[in-house]
Structures are given as structure tokens and as C-alpha cells.
N, C-alpha and C. Protein backbone atom coordinates (compact mmCIF):
# COMPACT_ATOMS: atom_id res chain seq x y z
N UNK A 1 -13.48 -37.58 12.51
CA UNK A 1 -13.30 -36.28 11.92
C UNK A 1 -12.15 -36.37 10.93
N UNK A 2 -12.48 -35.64 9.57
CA UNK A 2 -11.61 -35.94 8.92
C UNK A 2 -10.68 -34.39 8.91
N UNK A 3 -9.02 -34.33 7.95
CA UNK A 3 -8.31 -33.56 8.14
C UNK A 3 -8.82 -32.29 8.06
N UNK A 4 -10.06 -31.88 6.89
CA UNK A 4 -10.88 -30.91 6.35
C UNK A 4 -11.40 -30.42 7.40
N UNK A 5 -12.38 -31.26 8.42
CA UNK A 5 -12.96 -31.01 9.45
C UNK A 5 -11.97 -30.38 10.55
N UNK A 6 -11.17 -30.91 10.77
CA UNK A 6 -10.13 -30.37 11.62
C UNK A 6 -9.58 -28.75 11.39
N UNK A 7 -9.47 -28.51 9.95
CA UNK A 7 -8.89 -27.55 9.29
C UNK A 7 -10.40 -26.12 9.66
N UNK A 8 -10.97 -26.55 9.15
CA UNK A 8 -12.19 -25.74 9.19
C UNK A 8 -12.59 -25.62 11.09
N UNK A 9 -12.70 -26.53 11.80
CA UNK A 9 -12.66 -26.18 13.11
C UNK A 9 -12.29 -25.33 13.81
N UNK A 10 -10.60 -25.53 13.43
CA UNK A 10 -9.42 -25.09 14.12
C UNK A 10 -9.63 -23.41 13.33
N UNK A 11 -9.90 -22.81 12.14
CA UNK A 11 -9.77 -21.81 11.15
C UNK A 11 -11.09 -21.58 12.04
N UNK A 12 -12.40 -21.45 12.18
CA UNK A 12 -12.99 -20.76 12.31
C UNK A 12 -13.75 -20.93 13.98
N UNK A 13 -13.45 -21.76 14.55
CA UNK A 13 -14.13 -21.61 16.12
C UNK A 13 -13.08 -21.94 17.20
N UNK A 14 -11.44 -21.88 16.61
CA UNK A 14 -10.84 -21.57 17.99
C UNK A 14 -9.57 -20.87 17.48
N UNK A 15 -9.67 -19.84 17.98
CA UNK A 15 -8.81 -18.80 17.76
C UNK A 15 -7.67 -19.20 18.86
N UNK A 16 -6.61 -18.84 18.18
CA UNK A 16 -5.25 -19.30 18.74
C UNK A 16 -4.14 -17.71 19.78
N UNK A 17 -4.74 -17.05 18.62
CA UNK A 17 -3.70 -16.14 18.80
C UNK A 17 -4.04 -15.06 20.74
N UNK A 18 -2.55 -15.01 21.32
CA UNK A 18 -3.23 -13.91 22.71
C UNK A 18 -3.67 -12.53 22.14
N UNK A 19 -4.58 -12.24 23.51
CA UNK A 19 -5.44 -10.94 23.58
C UNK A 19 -4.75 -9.51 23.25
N UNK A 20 -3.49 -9.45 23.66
CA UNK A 20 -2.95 -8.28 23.24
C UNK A 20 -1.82 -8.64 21.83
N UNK A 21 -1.88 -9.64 20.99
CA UNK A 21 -1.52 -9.10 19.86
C UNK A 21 -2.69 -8.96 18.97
N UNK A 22 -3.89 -9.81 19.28
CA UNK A 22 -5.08 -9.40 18.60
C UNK A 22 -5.34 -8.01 18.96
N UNK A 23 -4.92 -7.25 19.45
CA UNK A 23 -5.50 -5.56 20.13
C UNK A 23 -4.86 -4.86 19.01
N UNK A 24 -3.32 -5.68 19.43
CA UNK A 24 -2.60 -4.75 18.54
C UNK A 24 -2.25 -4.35 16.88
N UNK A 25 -2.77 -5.96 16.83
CA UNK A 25 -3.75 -6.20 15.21
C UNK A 25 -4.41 -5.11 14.54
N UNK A 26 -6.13 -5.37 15.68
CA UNK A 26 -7.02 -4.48 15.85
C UNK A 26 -6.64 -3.01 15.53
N UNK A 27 -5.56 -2.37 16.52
CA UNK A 27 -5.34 -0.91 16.29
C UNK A 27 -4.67 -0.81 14.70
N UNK A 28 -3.68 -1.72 14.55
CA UNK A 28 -2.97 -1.46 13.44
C UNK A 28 -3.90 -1.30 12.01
N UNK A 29 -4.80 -2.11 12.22
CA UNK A 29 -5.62 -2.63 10.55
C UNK A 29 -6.62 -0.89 10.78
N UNK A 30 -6.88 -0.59 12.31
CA UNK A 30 -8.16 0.02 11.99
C UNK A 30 -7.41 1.98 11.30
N UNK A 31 -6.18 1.80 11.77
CA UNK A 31 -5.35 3.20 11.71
C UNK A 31 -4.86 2.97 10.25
N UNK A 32 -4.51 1.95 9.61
CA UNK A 32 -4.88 1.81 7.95
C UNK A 32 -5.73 2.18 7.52
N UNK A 33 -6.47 1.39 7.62
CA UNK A 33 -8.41 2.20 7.13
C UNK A 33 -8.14 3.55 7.03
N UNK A 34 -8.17 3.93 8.13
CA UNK A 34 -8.12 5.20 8.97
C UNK A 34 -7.35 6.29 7.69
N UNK A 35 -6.25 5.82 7.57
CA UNK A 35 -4.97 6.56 6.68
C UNK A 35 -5.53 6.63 5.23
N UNK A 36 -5.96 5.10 4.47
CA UNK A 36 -6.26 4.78 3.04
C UNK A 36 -7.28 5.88 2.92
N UNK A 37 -8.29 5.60 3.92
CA UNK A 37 -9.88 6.85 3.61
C UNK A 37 -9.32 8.24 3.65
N UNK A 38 -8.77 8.56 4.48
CA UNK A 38 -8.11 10.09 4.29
C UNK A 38 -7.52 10.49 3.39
N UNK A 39 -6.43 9.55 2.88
CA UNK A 39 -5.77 10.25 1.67
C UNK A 39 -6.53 10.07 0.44
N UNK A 40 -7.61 9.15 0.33
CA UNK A 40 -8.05 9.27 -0.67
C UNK A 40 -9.60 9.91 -0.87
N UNK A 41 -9.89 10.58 0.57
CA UNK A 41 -11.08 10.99 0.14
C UNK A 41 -11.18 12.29 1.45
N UNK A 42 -10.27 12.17 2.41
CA UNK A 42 -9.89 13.49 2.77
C UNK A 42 -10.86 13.37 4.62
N UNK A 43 -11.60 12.33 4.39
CA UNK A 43 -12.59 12.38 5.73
C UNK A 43 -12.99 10.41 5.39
N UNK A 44 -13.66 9.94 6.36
CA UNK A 44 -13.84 8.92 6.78
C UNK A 44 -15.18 8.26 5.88
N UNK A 45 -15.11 7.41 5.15
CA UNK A 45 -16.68 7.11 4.55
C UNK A 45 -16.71 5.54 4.49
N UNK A 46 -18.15 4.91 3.64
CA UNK A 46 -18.29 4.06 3.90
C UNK A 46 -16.85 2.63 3.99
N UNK A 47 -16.06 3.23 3.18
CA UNK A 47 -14.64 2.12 3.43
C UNK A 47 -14.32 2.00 4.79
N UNK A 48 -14.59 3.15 5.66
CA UNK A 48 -13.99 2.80 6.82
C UNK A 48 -14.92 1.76 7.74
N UNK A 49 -15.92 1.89 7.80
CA UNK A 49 -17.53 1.84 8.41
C UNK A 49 -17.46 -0.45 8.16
N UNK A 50 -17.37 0.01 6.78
CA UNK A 50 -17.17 -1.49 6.33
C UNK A 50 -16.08 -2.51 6.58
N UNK A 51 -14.60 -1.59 6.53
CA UNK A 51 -13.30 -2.55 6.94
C UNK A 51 -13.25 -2.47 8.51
N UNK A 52 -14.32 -1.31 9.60
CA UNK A 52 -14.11 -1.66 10.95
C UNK A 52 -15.22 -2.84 11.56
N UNK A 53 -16.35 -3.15 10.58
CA UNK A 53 -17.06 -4.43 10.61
C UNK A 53 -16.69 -5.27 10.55
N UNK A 54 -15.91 -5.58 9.59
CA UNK A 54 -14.95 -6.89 8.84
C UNK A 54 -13.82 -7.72 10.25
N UNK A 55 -12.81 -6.16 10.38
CA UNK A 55 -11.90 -5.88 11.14
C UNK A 55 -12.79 -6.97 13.06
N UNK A 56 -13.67 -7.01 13.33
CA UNK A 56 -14.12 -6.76 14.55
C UNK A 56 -14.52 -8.00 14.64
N UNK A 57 -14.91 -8.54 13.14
CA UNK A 57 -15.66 -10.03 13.11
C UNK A 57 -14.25 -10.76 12.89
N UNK A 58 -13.11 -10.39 12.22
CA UNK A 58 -11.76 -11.00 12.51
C UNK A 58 -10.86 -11.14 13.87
N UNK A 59 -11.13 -9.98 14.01
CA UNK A 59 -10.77 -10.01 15.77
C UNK A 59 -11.43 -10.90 16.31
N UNK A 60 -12.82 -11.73 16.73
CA UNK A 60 -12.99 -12.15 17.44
C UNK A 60 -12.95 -13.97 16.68
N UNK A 61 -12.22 -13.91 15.57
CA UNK A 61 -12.32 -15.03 15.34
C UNK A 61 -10.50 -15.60 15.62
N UNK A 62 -9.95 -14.73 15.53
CA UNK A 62 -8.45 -14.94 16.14
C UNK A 62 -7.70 -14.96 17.36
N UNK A 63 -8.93 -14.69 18.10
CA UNK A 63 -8.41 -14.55 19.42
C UNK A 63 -8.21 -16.08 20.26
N UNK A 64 -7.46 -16.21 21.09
CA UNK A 64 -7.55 -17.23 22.09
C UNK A 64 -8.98 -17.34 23.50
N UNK A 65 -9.39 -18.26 23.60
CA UNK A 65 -10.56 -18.32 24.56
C UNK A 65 -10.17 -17.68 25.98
N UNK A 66 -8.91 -17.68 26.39
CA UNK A 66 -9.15 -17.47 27.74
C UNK A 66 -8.94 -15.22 27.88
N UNK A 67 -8.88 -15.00 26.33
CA UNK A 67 -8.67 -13.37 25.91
C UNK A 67 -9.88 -12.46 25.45
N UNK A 68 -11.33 -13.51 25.20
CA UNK A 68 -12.00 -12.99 25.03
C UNK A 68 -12.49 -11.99 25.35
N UNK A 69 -12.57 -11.39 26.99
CA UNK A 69 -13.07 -10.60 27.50
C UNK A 69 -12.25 -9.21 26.89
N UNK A 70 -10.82 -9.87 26.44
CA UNK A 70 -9.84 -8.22 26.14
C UNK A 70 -10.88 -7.68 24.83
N UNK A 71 -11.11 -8.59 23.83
CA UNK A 71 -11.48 -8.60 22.42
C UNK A 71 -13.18 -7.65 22.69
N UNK A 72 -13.92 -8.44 23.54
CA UNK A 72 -15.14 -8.21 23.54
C UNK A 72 -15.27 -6.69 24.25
N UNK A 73 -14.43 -6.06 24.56
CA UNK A 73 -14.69 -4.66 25.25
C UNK A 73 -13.68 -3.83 23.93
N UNK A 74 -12.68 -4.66 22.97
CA UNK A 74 -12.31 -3.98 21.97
C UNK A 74 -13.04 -3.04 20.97
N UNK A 75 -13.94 -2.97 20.38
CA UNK A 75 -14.92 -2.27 19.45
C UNK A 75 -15.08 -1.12 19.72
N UNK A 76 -15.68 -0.85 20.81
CA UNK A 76 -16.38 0.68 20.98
C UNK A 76 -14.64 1.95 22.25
N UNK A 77 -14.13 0.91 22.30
CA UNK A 77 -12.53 1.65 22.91
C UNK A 77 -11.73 1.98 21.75
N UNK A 78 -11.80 0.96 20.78
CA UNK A 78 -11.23 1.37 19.12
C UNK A 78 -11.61 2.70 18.76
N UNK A 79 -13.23 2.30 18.11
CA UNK A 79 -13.66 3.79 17.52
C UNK A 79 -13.58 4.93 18.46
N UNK A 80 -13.72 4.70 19.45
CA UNK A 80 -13.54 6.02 20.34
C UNK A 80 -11.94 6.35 20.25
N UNK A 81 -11.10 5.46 20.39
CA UNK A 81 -9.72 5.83 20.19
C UNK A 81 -9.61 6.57 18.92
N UNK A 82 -10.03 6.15 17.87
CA UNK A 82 -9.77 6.76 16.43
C UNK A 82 -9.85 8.13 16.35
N UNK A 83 -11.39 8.42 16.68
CA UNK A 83 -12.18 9.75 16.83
C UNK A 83 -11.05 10.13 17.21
N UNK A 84 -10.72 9.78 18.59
CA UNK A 84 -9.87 10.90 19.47
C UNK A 84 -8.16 11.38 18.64
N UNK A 85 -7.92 10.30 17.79
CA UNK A 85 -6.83 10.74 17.28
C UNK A 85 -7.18 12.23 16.05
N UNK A 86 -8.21 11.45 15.29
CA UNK A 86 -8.77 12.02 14.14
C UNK A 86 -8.90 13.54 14.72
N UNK A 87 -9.36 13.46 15.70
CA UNK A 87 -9.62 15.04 16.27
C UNK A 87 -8.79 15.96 16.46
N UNK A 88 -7.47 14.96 17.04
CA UNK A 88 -6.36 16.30 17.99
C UNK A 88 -5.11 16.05 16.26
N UNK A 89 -5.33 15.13 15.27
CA UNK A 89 -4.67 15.79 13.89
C UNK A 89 -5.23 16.62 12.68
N UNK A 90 -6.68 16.17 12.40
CA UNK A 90 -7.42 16.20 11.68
C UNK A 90 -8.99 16.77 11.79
N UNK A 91 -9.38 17.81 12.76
CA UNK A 91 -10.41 17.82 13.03
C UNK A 91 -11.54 17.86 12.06
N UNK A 92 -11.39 18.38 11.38
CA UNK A 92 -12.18 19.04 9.95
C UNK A 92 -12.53 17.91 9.04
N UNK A 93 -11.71 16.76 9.80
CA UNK A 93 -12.64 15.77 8.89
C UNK A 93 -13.46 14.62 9.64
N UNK A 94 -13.66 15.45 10.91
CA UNK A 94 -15.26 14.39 11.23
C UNK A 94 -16.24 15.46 12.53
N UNK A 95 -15.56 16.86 12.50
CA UNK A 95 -16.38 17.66 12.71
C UNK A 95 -15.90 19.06 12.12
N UNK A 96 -16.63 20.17 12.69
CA UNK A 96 -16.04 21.64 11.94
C UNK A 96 -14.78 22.00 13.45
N UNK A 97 -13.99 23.14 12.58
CA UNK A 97 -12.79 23.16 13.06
C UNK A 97 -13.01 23.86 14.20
N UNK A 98 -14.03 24.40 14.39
CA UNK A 98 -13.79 25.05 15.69
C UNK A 98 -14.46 24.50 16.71
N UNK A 99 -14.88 23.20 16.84
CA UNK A 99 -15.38 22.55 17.77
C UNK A 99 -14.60 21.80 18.97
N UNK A 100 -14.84 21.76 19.84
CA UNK A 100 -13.81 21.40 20.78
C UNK A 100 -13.68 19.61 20.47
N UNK A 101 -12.84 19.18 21.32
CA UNK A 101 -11.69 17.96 21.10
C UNK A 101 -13.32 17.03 21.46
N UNK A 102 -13.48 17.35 22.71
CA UNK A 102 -14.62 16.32 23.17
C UNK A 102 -16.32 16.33 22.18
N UNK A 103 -16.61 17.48 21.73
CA UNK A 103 -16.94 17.14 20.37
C UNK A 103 -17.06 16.85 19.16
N UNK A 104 -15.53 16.74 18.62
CA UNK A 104 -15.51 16.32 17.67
C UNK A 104 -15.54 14.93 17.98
N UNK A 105 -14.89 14.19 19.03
CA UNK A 105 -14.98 12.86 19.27
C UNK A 105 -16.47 11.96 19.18
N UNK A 106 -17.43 13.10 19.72
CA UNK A 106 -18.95 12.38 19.87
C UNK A 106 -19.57 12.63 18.62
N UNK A 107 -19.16 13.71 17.52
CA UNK A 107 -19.55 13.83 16.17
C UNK A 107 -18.92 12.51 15.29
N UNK A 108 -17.93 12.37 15.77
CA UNK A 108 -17.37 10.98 14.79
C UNK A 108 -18.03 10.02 15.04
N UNK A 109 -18.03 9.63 16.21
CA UNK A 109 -18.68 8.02 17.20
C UNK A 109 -20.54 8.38 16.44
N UNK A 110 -20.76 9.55 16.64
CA UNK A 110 -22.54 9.47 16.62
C UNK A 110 -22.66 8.84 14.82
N UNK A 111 -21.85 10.08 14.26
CA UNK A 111 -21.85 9.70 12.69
C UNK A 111 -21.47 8.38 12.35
N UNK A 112 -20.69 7.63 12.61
CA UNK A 112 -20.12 6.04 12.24
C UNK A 112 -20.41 4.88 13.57
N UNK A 113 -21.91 5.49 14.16
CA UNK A 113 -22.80 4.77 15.11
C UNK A 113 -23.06 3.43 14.54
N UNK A 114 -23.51 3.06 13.02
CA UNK A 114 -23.90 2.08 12.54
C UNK A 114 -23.00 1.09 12.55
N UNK A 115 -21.75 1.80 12.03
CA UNK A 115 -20.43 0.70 12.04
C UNK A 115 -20.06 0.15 13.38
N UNK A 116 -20.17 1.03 14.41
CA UNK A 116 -19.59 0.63 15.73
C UNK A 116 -21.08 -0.41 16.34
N UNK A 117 -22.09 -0.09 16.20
CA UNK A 117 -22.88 -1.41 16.54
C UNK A 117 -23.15 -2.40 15.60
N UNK A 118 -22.67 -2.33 14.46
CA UNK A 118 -22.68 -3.67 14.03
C UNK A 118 -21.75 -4.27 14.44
N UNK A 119 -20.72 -3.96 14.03
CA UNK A 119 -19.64 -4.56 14.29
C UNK A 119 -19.21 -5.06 15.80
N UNK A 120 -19.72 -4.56 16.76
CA UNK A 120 -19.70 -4.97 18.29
C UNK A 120 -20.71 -5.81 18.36
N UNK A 121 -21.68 -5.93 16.93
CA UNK A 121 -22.64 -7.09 17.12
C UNK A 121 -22.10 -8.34 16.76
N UNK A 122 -21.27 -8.36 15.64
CA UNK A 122 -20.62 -9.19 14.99
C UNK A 122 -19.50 -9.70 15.82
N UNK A 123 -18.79 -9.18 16.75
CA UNK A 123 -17.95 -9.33 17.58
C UNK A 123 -18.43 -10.75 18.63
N UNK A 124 -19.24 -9.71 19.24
CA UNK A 124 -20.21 -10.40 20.60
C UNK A 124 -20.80 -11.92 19.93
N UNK A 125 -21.40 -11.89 19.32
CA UNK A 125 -22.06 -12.65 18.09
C UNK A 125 -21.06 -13.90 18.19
N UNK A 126 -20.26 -13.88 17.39
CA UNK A 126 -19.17 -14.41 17.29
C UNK A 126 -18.47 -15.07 18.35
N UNK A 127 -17.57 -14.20 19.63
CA UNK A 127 -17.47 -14.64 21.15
C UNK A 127 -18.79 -15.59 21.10
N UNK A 128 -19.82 -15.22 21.25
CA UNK A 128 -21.05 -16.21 21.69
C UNK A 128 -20.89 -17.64 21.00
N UNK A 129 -20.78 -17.66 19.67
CA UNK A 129 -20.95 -18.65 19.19
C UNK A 129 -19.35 -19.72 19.12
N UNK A 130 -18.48 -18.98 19.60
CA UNK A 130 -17.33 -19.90 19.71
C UNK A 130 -17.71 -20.67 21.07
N UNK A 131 -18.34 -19.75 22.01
CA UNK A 131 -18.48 -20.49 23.41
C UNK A 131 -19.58 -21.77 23.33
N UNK A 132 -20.41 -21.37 22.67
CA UNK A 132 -21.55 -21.76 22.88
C UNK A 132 -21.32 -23.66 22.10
N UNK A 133 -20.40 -23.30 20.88
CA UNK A 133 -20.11 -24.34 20.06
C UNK A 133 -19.11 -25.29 20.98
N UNK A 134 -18.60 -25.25 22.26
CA UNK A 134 -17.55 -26.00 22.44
C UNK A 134 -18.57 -26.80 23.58
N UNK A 135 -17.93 -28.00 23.80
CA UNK A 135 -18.71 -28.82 24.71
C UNK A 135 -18.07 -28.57 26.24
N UNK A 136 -19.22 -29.19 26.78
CA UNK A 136 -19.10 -28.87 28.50
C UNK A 136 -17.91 -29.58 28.82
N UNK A 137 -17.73 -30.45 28.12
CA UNK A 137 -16.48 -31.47 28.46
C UNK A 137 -15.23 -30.56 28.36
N UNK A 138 -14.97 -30.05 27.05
CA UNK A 138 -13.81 -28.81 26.69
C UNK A 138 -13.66 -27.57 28.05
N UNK A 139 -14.73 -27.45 28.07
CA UNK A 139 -15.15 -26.45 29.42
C UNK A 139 -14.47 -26.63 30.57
N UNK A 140 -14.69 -27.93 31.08
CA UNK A 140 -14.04 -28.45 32.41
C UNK A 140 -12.64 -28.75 32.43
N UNK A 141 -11.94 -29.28 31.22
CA UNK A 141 -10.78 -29.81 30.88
C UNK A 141 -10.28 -28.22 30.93
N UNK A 142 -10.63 -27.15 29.95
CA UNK A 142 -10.09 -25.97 30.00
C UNK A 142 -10.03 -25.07 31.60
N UNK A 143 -10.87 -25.68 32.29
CA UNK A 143 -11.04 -24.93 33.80
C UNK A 143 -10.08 -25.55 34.36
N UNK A 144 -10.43 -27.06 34.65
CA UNK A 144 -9.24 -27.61 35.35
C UNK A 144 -7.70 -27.37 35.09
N UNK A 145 -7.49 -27.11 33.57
CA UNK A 145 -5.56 -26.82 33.48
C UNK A 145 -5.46 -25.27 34.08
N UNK A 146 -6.95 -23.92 33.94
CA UNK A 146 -6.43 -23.11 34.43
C UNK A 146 -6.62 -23.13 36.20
N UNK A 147 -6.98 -23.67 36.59
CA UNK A 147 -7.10 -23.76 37.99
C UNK A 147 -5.83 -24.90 38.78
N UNK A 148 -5.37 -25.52 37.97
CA UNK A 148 -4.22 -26.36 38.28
C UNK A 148 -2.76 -25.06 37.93
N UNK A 149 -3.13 -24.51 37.21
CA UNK A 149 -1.90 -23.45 36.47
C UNK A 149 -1.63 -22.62 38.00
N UNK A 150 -3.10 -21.85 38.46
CA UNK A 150 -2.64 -21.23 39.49
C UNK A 150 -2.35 -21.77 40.96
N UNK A 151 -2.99 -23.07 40.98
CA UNK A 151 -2.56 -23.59 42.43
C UNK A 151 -1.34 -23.93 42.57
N UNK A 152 -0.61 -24.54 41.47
CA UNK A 152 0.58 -25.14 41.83
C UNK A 152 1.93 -23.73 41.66
């Protein structure tokens, strides 16, 4: 394997970084979005839909293997988190104002449905194919240091 190969390996099928600063990544990039679309267009549109796709397929390429499970339940706890902020500051811009908290939350999630399953496709997708790409050998070597970690 040459240095290129190494470079490209290491960059795209093993994510280094732990599960909770990738979260905290995650929240930070998606409450940008979140901010840029509002001030410049007052409610949530395709910029957001597109940078929480992007956002979800980066998340799961930065994460560390043994954090996956934090990453892979990340997507649909995000957008639901958002909604819920969007609602109790901003209601009026992802339902009408006099709708209660718990509907405006399911008006946001139903409306930006496309973004949240792609992107949990792209996620999953992704998890899958980092696992799937590593050999059984990596597998056992990675079991055995965590099973030596907790016995001793």
C-alpha cells in the first residue's frame, strides 16, 4: 500500500474522532444551517434539507468505530431537536402561530421528512459500509483489545 492509499483509507473508512464530539459537531453545524436559513429567508428551505444530508454523511464518516451506535441514532434526535427549538423561539416559521409546541414539532419533522430519511440513509449507508469494508481479522484484533481493556 502506497502513502496515497493510506491517506485515502484513513480519510474516508476510519473515522478517528469520539462519539460525543462528533454529536457535538453534529448539533453545532446543524444550528448554523438552522441560523444562516432564517436570517436569510426567515423559515427553513432547501439549504437546510441539503446541509442536514451533507452534515449526516460527515458525521458518520468522522466518527470512531467503537461510537457508531451514538452517530447512527444521531439523525432523526437532531431534526427532532431542531423542530423543538424552532418551535418554543420561532414558531411561525415551520408552523402557524397558534399551534401548539407538539405540533409545530411534527409540522417541521413531516415537512423536512425527505431530508431526515435521506440523510439517516446516508448515515446508516455509510456505518454499513465502513463495517462491512474492514476485515474479520481487524474485527477480532479490535474485540480482543476491547475485551482485554475491560478484564484487566
Amino acid at each position: 500500500m502506497t502513502e496515497a492509499d493510506g491517506f485515502w483509507r484513513a480519510f474516508w473508512e476510519v473515522g478517528h474522532e469520539p462519539g460525543r464530539q462528533v454529536v457535538s459537531l453534529g448539533v453545532a453545524v446543524t444550528l448554523t444551517a438552522v441560523s444562516y436559513d432564517m436570517l436569510l429567508s426567515g423559515r427553513l428551505t432547501l439549504f437546510f434539507d441539503l446541509s442536514f444530508m451533507t452534515l449526516c454523511l460527515g458525521l458518520a464518516a468522522l466518527v470512531r468505530r467503537r461510537d457508531f451506535y451514538m452517530v447512527a441514532l444521531l439523525p432523526p434526535v437532531l431534526m427532532t431537536a431542531v423542530f423543538t427549538f424552532i418551535a418554543l423561539v420561532a414558531r411561525d416559521a415551520v408552523a402557524e402561530v397558534d399551534d401548539s409546541l407538539l405540533q409545530a414539532v411534527v409540522s417541521g419533522v413531516a415537512t423536512h421528512g425527505i431530508a431526515l430519511f435521506v440523510g439517516y440513509a446516508l448515515c446508516l449507508g455509510w456505518l454499513g459500509w465502513r463495517l462491512h469494508r474492514e476485515s474479520e481479522t481487524g474485527m477480532a484484533i479490535e474485540l480482543s483489545h476491547e475485551l482485554g481493556r475491560r478484564a484487566g
